[in-house]
PDB file of N, CA and C in Angstrom:
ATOM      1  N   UNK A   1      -5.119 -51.459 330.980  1.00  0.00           N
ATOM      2  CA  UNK A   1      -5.859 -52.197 331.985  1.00  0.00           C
ATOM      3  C   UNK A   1      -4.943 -52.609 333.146  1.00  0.00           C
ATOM      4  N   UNK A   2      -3.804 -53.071 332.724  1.00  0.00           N
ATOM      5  CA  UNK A   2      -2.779 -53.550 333.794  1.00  0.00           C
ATOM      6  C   UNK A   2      -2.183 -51.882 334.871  1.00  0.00           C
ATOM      7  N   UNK A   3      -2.274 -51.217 334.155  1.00  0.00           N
ATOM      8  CA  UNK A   3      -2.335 -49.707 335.196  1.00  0.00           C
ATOM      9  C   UNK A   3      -3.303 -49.295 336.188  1.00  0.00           C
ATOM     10  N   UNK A   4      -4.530 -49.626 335.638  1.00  0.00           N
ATOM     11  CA  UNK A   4      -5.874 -49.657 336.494  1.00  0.00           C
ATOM     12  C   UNK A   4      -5.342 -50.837 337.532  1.00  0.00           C
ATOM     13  N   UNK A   5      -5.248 -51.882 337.109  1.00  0.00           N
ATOM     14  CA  UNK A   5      -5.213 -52.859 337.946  1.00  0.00           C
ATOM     15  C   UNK A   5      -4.349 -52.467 339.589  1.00  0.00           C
ATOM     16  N   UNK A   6      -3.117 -52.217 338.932  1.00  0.00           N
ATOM     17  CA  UNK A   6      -1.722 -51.637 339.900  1.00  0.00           C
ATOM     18  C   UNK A   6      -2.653 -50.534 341.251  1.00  0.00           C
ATOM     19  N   UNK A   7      -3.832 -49.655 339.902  1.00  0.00           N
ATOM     20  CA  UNK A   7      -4.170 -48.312 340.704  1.00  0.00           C
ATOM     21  C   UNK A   7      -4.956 -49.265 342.041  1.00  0.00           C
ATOM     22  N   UNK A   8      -5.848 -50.081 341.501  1.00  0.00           N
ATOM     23  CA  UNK A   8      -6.716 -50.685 342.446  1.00  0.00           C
ATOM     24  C   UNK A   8      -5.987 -51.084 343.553  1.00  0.00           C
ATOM     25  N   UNK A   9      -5.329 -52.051 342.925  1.00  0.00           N
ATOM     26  CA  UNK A   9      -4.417 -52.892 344.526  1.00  0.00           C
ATOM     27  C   UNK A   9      -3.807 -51.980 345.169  1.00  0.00           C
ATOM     28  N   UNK A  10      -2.999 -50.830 344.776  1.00  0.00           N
ATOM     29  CA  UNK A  10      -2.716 -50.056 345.366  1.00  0.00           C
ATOM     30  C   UNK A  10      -3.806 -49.244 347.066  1.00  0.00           C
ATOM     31  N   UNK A  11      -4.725 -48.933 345.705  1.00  0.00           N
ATOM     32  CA  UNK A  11      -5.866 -47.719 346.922  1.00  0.00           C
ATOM     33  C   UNK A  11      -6.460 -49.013 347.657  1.00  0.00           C
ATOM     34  N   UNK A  12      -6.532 -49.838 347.316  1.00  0.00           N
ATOM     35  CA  UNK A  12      -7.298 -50.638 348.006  1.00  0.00           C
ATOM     36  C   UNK A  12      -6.383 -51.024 349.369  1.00  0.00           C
ATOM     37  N   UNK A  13      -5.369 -51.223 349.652  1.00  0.00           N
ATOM     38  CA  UNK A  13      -4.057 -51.356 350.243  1.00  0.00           C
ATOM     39  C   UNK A  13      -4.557 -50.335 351.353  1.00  0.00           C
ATOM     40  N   UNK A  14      -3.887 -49.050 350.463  1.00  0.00           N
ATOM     41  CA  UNK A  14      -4.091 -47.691 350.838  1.00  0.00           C
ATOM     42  C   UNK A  14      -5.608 -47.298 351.328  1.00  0.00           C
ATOM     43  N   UNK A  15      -6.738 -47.508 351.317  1.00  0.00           N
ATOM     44  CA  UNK A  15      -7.722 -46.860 351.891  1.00  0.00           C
ATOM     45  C   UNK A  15      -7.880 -47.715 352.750  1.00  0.00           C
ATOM     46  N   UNK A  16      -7.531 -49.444 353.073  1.00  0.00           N
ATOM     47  CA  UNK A  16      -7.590 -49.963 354.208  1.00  0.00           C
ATOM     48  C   UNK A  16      -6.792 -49.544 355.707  1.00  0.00           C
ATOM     49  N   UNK A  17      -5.720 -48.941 354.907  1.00  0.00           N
ATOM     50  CA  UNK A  17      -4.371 -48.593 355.903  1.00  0.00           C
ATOM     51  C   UNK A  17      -4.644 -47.092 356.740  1.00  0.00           C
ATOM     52  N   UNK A  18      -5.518 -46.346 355.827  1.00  0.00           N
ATOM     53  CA  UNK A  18      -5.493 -44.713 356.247  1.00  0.00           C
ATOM     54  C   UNK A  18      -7.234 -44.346 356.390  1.00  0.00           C
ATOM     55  N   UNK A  19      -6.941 -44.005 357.461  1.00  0.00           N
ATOM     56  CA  UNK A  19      -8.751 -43.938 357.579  1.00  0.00           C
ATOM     57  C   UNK A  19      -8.272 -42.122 357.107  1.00  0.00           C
ATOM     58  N   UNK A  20      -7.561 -41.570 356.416  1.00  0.00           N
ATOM     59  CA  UNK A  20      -7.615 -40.206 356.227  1.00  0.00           C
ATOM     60  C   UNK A  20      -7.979 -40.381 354.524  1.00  0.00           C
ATOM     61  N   UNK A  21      -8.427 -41.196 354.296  1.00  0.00           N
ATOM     62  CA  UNK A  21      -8.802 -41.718 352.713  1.00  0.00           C
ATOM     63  C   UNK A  21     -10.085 -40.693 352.885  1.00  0.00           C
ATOM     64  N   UNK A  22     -11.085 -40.999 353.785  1.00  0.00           N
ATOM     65  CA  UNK A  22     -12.459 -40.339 354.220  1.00  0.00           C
ATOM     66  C   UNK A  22     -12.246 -39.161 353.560  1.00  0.00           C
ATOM     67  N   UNK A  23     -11.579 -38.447 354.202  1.00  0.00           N
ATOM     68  CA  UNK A  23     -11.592 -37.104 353.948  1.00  0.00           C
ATOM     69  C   UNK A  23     -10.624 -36.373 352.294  1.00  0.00           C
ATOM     70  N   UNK A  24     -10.238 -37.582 351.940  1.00  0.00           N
ATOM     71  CA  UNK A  24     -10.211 -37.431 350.321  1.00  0.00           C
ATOM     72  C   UNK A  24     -11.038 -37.594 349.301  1.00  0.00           C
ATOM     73  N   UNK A  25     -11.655 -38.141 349.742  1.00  0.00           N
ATOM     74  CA  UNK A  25     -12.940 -38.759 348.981  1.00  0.00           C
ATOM     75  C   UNK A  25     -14.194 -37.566 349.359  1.00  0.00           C
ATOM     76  N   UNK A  26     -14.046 -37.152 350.536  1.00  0.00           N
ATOM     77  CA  UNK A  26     -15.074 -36.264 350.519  1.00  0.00           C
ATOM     78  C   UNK A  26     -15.049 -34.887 349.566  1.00  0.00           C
ATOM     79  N   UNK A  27     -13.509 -34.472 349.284  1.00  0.00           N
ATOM     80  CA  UNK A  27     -13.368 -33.680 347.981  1.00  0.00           C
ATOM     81  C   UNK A  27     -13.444 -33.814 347.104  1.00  0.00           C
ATOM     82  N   UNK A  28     -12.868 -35.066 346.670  1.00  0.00           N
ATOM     83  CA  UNK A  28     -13.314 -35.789 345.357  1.00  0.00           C
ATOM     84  C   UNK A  28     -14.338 -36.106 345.306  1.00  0.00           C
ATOM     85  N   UNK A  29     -15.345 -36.740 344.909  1.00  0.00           N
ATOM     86  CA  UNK A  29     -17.073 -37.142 344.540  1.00  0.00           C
ATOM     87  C   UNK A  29     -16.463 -38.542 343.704  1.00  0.00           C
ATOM     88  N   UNK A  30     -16.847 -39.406 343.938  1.00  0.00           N
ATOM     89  CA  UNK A  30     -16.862 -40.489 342.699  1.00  0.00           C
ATOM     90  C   UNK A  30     -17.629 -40.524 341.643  1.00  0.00           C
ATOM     91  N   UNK A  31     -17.143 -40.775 340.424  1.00  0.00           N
ATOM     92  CA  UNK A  31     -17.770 -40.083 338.945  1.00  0.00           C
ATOM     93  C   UNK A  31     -18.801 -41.285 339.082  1.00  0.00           C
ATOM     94  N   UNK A  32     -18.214 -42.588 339.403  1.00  0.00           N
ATOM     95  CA  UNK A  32     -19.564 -44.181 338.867  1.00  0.00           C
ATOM     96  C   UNK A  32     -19.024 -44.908 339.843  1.00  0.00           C
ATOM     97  N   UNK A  33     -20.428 -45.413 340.862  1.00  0.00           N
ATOM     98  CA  UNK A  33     -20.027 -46.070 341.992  1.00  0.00           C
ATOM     99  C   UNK A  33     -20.958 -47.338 341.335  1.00  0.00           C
ATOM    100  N   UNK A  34     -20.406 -48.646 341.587  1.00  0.00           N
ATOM    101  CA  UNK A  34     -20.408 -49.742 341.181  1.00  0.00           C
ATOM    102  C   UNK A  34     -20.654 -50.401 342.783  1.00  0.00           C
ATOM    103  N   UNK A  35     -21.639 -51.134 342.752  1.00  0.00           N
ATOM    104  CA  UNK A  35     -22.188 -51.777 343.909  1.00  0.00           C
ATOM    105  C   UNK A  35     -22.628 -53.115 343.935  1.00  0.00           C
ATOM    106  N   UNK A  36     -21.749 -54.203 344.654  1.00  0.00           N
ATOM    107  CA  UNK A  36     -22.344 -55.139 344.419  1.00  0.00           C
ATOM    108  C   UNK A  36     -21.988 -56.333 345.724  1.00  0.00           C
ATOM    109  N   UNK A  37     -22.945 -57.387 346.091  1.00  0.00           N
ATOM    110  CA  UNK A  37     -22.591 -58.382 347.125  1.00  0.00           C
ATOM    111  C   UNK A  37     -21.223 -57.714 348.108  1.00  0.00           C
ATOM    112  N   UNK A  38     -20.210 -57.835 347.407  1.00  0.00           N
ATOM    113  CA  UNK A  38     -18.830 -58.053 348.487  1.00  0.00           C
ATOM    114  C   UNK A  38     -17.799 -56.733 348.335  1.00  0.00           C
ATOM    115  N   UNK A  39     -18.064 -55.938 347.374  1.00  0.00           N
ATOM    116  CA  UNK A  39     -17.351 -55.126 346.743  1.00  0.00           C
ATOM    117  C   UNK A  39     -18.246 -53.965 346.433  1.00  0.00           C
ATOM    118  N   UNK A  40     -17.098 -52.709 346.556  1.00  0.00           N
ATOM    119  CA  UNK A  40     -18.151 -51.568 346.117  1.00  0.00           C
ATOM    120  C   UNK A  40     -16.954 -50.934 345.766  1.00  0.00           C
ATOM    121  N   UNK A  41     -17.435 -50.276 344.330  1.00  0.00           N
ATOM    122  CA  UNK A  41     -15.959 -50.254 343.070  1.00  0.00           C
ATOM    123  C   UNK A  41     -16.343 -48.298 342.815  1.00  0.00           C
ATOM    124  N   UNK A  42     -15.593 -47.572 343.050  1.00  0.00           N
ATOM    125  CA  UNK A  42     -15.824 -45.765 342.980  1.00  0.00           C
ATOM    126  C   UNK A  42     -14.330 -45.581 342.130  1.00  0.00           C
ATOM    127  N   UNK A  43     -15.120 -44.810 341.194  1.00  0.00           N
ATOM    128  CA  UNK A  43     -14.327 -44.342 340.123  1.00  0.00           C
ATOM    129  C   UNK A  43     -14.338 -42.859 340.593  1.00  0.00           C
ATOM    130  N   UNK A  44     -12.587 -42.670 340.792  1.00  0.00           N
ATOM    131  CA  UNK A  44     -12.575 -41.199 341.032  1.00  0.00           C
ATOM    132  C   UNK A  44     -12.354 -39.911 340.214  1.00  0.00           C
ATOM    133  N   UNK A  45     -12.626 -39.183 339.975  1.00  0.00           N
ATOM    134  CA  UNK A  45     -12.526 -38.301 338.558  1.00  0.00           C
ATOM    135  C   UNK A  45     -13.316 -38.771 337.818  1.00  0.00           C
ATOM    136  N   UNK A  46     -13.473 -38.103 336.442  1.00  0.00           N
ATOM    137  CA  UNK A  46     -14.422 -38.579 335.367  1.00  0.00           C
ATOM    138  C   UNK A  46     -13.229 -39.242 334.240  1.00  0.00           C
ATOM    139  N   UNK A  47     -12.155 -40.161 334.421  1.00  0.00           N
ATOM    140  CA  UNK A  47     -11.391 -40.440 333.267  1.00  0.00           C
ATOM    141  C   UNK A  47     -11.822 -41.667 333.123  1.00  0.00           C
ATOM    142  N   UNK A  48     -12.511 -42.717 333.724  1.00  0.00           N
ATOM    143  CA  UNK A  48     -12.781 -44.141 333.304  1.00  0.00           C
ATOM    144  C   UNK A  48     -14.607 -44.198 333.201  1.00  0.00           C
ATOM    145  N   UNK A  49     -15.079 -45.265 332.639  1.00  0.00           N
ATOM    146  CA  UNK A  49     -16.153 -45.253 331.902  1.00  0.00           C
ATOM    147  C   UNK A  49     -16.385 -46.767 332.947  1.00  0.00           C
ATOM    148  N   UNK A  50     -17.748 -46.782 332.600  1.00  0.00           N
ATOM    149  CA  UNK A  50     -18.454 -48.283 333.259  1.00  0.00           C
ATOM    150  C   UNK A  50     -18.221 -49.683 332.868  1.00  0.00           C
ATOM    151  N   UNK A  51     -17.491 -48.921 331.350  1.00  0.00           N
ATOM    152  CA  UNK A  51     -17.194 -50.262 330.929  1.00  0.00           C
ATOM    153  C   UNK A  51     -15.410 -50.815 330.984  1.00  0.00           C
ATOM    154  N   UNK A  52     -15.168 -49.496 331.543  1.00  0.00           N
ATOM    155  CA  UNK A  52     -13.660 -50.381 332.289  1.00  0.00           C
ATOM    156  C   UNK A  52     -14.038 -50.994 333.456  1.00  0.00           C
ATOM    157  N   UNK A  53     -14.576 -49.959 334.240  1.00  0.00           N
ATOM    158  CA  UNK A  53     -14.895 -50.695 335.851  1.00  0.00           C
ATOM    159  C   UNK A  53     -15.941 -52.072 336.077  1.00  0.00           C
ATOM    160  N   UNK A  54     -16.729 -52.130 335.315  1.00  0.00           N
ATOM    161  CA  UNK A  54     -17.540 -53.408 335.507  1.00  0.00           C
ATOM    162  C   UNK A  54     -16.779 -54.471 335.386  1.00  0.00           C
ATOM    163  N   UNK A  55     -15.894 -54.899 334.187  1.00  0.00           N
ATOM    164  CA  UNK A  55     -14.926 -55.823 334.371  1.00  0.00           C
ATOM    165  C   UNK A  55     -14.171 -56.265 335.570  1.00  0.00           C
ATOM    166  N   UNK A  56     -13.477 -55.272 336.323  1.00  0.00           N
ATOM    167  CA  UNK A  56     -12.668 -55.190 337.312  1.00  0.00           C
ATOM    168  C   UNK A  56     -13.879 -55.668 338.478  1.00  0.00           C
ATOM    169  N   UNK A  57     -14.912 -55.482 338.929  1.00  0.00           N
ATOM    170  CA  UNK A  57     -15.824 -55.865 340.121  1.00  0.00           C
ATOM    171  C   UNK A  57     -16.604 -57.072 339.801  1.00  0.00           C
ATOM    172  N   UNK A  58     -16.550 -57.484 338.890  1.00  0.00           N
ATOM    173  CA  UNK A  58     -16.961 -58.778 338.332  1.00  0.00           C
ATOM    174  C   UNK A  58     -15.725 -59.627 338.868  1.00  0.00           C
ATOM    175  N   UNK A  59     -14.748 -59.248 338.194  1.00  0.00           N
ATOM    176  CA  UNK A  59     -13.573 -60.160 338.640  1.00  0.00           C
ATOM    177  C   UNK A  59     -13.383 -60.441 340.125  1.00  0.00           C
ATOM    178  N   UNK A  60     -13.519 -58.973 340.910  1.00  0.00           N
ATOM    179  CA  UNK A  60     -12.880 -59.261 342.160  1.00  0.00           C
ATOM    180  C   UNK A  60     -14.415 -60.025 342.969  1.00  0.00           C
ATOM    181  N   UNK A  61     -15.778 -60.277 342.784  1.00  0.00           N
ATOM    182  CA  UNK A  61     -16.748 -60.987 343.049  1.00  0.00           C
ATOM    183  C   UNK A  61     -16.610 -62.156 342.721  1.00  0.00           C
ATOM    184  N   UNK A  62     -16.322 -62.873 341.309  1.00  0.00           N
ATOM    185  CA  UNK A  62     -15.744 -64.036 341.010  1.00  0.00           C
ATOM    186  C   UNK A  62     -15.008 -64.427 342.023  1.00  0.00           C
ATOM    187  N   UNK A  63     -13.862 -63.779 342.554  1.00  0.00           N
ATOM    188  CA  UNK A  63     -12.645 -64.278 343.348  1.00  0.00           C
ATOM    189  C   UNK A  63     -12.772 -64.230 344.636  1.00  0.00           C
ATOM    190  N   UNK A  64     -14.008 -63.550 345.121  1.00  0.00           N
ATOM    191  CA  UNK A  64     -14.236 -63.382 346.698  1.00  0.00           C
ATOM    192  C   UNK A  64     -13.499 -65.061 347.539  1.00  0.00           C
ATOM    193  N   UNK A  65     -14.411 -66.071 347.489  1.00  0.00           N
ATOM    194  CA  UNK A  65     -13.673 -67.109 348.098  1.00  0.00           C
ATOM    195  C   UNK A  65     -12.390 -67.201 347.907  1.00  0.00           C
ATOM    196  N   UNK A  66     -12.052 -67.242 347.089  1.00  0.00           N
ATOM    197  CA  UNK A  66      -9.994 -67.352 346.853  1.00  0.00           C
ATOM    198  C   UNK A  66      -9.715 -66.239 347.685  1.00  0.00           C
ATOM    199  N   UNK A  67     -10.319 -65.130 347.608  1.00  0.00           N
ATOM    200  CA  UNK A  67      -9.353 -64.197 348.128  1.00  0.00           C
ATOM    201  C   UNK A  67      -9.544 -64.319 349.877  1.00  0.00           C
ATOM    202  N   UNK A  68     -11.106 -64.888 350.679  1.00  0.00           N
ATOM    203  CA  UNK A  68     -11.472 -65.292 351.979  1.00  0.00           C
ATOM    204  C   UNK A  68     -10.210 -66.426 352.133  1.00  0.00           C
ATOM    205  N   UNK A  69     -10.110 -67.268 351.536  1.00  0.00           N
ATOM    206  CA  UNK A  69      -9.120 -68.717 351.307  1.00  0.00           C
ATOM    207  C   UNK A  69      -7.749 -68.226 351.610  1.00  0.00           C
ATOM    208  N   UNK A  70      -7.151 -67.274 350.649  1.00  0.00           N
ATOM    209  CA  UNK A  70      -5.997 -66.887 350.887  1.00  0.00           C
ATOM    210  C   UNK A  70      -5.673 -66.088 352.109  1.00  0.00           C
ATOM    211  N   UNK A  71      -6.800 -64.991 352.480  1.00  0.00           N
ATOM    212  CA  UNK A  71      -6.204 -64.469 353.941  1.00  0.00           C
ATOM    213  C   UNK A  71      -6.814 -65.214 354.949  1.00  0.00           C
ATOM    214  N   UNK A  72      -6.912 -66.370 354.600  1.00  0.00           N
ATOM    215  CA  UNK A  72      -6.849 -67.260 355.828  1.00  0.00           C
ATOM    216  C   UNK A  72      -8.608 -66.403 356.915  1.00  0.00           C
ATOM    217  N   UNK A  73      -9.355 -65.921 356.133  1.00  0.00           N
ATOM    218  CA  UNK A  73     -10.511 -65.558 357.499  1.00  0.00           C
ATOM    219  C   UNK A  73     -11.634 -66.430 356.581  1.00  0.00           C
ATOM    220  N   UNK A  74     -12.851 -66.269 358.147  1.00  0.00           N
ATOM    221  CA  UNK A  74     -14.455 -66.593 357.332  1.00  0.00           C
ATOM    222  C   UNK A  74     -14.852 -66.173 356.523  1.00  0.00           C
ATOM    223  N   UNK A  75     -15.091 -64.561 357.039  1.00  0.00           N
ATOM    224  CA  UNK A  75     -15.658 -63.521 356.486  1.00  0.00           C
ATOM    225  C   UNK A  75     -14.491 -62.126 356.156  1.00  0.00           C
ATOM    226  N   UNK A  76     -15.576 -61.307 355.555  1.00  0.00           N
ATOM    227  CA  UNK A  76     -15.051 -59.790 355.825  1.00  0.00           C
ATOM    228  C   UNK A  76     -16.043 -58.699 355.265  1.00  0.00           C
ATOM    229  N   UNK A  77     -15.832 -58.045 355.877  1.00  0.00           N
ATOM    230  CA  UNK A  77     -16.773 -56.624 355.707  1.00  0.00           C
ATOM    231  C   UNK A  77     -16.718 -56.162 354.367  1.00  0.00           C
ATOM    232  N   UNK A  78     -17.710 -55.831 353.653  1.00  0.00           N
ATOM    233  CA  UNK A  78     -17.488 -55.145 352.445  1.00  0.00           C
ATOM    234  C   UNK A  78     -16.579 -54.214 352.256  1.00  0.00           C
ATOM    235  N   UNK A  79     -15.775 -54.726 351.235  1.00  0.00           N
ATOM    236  CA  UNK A  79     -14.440 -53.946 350.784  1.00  0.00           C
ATOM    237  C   UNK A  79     -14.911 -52.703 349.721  1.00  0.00           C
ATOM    238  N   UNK A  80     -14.433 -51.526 350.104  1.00  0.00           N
ATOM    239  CA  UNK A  80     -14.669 -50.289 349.189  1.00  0.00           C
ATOM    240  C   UNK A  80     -13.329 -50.012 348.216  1.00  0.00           C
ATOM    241  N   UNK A  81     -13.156 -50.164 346.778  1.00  0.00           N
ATOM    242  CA  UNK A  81     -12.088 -49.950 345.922  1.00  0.00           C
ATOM    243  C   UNK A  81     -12.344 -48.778 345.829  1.00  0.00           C
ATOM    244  N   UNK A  82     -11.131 -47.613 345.446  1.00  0.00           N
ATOM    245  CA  UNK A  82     -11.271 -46.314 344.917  1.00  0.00           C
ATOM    246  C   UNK A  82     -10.373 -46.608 343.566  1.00  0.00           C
ATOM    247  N   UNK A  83     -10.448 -46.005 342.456  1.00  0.00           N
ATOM    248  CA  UNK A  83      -9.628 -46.542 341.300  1.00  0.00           C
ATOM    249  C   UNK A  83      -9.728 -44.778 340.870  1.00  0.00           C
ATOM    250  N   UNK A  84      -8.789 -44.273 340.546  1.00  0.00           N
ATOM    251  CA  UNK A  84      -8.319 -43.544 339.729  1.00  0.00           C
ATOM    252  C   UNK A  84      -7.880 -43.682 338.508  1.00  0.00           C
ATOM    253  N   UNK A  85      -8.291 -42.805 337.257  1.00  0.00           N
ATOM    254  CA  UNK A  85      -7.940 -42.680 336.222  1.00  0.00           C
ATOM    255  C   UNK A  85      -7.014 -42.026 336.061  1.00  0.00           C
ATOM    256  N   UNK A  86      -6.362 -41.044 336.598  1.00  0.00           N
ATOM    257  CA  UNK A  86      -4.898 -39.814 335.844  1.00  0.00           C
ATOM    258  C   UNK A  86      -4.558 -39.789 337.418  1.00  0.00           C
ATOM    259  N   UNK A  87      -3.277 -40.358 337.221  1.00  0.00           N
ATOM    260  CA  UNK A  87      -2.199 -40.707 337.846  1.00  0.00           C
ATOM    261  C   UNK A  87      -1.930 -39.613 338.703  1.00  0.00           C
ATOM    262  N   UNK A  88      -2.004 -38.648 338.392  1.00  0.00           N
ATOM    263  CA  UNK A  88      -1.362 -36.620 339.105  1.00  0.00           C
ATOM    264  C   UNK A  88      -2.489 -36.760 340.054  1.00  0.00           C
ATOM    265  N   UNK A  89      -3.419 -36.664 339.674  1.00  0.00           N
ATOM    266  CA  UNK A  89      -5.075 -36.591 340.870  1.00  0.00           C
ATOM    267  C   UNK A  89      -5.058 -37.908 342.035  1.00  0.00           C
ATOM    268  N   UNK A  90      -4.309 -39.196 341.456  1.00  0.00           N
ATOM    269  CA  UNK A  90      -4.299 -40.206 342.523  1.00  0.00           C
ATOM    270  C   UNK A  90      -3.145 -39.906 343.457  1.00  0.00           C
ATOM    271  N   UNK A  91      -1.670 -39.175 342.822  1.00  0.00           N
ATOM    272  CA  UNK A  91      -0.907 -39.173 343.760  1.00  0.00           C
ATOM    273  C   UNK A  91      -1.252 -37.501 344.633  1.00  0.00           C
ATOM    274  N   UNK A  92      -1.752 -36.823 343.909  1.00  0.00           N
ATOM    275  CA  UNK A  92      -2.532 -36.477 345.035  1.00  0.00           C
ATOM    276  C   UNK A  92      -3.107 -36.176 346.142  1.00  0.00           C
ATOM    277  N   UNK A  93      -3.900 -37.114 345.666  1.00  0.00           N
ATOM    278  CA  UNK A  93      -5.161 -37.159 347.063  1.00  0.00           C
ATOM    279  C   UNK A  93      -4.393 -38.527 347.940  1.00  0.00           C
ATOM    280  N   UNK A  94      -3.551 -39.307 347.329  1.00  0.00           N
ATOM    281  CA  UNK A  94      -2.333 -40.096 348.385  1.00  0.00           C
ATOM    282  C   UNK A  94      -1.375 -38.830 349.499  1.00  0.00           C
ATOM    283  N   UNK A  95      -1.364 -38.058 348.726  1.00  0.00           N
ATOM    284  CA  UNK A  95      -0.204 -36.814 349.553  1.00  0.00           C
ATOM    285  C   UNK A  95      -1.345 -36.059 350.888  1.00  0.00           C
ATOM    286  N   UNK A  96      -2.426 -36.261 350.259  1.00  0.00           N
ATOM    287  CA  UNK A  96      -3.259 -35.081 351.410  1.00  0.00           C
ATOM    288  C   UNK A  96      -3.319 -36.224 352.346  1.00  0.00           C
ATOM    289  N   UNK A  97      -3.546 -37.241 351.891  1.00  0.00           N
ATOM    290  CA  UNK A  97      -4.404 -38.783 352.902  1.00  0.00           C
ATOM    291  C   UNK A  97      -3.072 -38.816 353.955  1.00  0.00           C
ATOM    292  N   UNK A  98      -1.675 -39.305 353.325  1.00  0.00           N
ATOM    293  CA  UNK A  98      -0.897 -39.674 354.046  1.00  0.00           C
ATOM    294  C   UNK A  98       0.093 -38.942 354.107  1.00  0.00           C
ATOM    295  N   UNK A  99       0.496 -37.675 353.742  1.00  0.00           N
ATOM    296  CA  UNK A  99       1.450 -36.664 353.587  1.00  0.00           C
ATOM    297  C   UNK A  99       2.290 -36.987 352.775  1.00  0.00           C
ATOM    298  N   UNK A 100       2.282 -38.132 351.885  1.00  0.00           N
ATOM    299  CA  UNK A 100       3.889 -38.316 350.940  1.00  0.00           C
ATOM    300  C   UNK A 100       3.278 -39.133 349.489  1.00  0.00           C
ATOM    301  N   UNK A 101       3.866 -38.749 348.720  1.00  0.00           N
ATOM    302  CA  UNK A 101       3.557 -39.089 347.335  1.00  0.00           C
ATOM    303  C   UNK A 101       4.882 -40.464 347.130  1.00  0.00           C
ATOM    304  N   UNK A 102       4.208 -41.823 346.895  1.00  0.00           N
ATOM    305  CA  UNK A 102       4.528 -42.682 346.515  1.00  0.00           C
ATOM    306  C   UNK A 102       4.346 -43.213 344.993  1.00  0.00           C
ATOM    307  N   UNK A 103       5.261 -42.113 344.147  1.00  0.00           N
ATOM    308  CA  UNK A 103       4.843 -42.300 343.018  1.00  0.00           C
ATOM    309  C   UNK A 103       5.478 -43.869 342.196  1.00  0.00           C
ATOM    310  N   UNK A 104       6.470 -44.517 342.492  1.00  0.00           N
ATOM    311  CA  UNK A 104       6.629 -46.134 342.328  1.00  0.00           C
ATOM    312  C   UNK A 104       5.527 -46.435 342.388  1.00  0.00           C
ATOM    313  N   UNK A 105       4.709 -46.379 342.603  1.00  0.00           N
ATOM    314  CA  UNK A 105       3.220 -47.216 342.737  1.00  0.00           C
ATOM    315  C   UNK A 105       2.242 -47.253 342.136  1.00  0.00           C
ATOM    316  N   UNK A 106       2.435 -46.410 340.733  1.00  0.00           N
ATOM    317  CA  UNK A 106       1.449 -46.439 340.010  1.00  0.00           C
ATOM    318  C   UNK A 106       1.861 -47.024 338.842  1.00  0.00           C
TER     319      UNK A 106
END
C-alpha cells in the first residue's frame, strides 16, 4: 500500500507538471476510474482492483480541507490521480510524457 501511495503522489505531482501526461493516457485506457466530489482516481493497467483504489479516494476526499488549508488557496479544480500498478509500465509512460525515467521515485 505504501508503494501505491509513493505511485500516487508521485503522478499526481507529475500529471500536474506535464500536460504531455494527455497523451499517455490516451494509450493507456484506465482499467477503473473512480469518481467522486474533488477527486477522480484512474487506475492504469489492469494490476490493482477497486478495492485498493477506493481506500486511497476516500482518504484523499476526507482530507480535501487540510489539503485546501495547507496550500494556502479557497478552492481548486478537480484533481485527476493516475496510479499505476507495475512499476516498468509507470516508468514508462513517465519516459514518453517527459523524456527521462525517474526511477528513485517509485
Amino acid at each position: 500500500m505504501k508503494k501505491i501511495f509513493h505511485y500516487s503522489f508521485f503522478v499526481n505531482v507529475f500529471a500536474s507538471c506535464s500536460t504531455a501526461i494527455d497523451s499517455v493516457s490516451e494509450k493507456q485506457f484506465p482499467s477503473i476510474s473512480l469518481i467522486k466530489s474533488e477527486f477522480s482516481l484512474l487506475a492504469m493497467g489492469n494490476s490493482l482492483s477497486q478495492g485498493i483504489l477506493s481506500p486511497i479516494i476516500s482518504k484523499l476526499e476526507d482530507n480535501y480541507s487540510r489539503i485546501i488549508s495547507d496550500l494556502e488557496i479557497n478552492s481548486m479544480d478537480k484533481v485527476t490521480v493516475r496510479i499505476w500498478g507495475n512499476e516498468t509500465q509507470f516508468l514508462d509512460d513517465m519516459e514518453q510524457a517527459i523524456g527521462r525515467r525517474y526511477s528513485a521515485n517509485t
